[in-house]
C-alpha atoms as a PDB file:
ATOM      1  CA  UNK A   1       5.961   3.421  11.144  1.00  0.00           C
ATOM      2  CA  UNK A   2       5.174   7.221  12.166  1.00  0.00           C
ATOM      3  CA  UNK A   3       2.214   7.705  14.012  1.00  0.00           C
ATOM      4  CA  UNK A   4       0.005  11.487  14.253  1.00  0.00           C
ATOM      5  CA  UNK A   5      -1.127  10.279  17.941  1.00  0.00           C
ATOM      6  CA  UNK A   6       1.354   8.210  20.108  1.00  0.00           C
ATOM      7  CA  UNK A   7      -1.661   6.218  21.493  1.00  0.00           C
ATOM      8  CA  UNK A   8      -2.351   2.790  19.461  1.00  0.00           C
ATOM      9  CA  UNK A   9      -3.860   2.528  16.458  1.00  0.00           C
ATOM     10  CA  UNK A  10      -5.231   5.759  16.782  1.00  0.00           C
ATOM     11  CA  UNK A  11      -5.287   8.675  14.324  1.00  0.00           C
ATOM     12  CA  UNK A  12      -3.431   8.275  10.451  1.00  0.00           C
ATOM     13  CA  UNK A  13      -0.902   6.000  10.404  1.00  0.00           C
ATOM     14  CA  UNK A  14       2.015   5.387   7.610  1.00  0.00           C
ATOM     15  CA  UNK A  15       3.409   2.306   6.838  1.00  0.00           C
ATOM     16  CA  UNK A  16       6.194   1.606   4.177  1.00  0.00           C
ATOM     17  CA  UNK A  17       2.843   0.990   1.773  1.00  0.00           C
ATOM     18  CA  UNK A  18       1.597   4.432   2.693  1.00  0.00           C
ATOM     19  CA  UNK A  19      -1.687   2.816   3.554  1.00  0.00           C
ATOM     20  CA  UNK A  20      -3.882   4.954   5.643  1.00  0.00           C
ATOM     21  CA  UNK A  21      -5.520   2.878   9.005  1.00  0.00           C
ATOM     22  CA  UNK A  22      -7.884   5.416  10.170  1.00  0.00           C
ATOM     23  CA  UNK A  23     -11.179   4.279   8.429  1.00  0.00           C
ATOM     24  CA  UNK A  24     -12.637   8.103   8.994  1.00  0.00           C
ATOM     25  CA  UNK A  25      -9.892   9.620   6.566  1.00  0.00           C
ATOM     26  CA  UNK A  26      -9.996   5.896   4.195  1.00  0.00           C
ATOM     27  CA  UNK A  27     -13.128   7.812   2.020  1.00  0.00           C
ATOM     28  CA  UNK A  28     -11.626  10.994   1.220  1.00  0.00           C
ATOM     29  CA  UNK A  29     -11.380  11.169  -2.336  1.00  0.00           C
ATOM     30  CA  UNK A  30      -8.355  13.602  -2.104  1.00  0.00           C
ATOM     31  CA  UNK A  31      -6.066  10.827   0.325  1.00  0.00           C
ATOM     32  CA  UNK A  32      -7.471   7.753  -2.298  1.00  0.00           C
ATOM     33  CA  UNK A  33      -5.970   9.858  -4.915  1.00  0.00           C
ATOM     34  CA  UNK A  34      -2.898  11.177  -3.428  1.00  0.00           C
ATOM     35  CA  UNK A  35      -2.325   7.381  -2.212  1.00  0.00           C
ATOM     36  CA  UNK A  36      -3.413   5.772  -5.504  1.00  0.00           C
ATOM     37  CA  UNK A  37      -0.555   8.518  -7.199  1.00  0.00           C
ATOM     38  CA  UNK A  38       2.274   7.223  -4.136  1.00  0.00           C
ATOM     39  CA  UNK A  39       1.332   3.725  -5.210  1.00  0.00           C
ATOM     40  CA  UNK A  40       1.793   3.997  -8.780  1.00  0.00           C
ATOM     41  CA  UNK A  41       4.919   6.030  -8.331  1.00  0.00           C
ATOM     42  CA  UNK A  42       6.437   3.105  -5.870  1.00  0.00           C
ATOM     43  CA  UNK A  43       5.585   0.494  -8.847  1.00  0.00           C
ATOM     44  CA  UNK A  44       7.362   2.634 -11.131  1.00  0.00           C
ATOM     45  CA  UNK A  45      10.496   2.881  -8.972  1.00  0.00           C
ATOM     46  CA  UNK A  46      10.626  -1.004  -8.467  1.00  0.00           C
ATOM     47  CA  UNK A  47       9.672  -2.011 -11.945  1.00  0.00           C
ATOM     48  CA  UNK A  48      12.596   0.546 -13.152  1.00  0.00           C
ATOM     49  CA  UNK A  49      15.143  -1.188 -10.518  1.00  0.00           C
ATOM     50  CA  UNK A  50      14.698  -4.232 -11.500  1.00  0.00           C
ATOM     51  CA  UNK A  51      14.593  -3.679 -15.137  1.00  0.00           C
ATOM     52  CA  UNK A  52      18.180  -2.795 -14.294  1.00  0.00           C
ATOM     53  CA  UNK A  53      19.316  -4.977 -12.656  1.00  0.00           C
ATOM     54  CA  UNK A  54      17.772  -7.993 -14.967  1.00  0.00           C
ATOM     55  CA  UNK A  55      19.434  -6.080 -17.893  1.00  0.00           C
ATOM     56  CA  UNK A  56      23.025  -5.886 -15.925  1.00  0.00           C
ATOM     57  CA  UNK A  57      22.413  -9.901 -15.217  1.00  0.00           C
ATOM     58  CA  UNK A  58      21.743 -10.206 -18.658  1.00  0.00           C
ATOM     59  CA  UNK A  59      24.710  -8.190 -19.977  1.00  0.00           C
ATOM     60  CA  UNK A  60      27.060 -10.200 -17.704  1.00  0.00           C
ATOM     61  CA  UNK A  61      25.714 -13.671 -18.000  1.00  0.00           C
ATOM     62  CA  UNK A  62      26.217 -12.802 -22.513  1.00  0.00           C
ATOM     63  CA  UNK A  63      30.137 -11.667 -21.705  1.00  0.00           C
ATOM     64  CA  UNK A  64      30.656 -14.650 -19.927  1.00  0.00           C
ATOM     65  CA  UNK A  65      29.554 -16.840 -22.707  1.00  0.00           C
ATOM     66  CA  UNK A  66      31.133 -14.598 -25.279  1.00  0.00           C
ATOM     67  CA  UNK A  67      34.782 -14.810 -23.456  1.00  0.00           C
ATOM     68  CA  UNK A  68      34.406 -18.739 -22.647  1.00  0.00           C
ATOM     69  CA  UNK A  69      33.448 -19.010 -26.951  1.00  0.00           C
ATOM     70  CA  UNK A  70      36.551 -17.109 -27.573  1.00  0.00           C
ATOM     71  CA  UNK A  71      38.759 -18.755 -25.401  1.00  0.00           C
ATOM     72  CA  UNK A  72      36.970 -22.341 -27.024  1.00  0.00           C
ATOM     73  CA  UNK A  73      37.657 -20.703 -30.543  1.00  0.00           C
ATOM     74  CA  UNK A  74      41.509 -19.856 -29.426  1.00  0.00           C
ATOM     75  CA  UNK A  75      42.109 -23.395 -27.935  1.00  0.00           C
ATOM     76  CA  UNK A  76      40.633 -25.298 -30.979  1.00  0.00           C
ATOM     77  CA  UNK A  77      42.876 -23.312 -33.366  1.00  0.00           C
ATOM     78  CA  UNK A  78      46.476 -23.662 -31.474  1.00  0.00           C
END
């Protein structure tokens, strides 16, 4: 976590959510905005990541049942 102050809980804090603690900057439209625009981007990232790797799982998971129905095919017709 980075810290503006190196006392506490004091001053704007950043977390791995980019959530803001001090409640006097928590109202600024600008810092709702500019976190609601970090947020979405984060989703984005994730949601493409694991699209990826579920399509990869998928991919692998159909070659192994396409080599396993070949080799059944070759074994049935020898």
């Amino acid at each position: 976590m980075k810290t503006s102050t190196s006392e506490g809980k004091h001053g704007i804090q950043r977390t791995s959510r980019m959530q803001l603690d001090d409640l006097d900057f928590a109202n600024h439209p600008a810092l709702l905005l500019y976190a609601q625009q970090q947020m979405q981007e984060k989703t984005t990232s994730v949601a493409a990541a694991n699209s990826a790797v579920v399509g990869l799982n998928i991919h692998k998971r159909e070659k192994q049942d396409s080599q396993i129905q070949h080799s059944m095919h070759q074994s049935n017709h020898n």
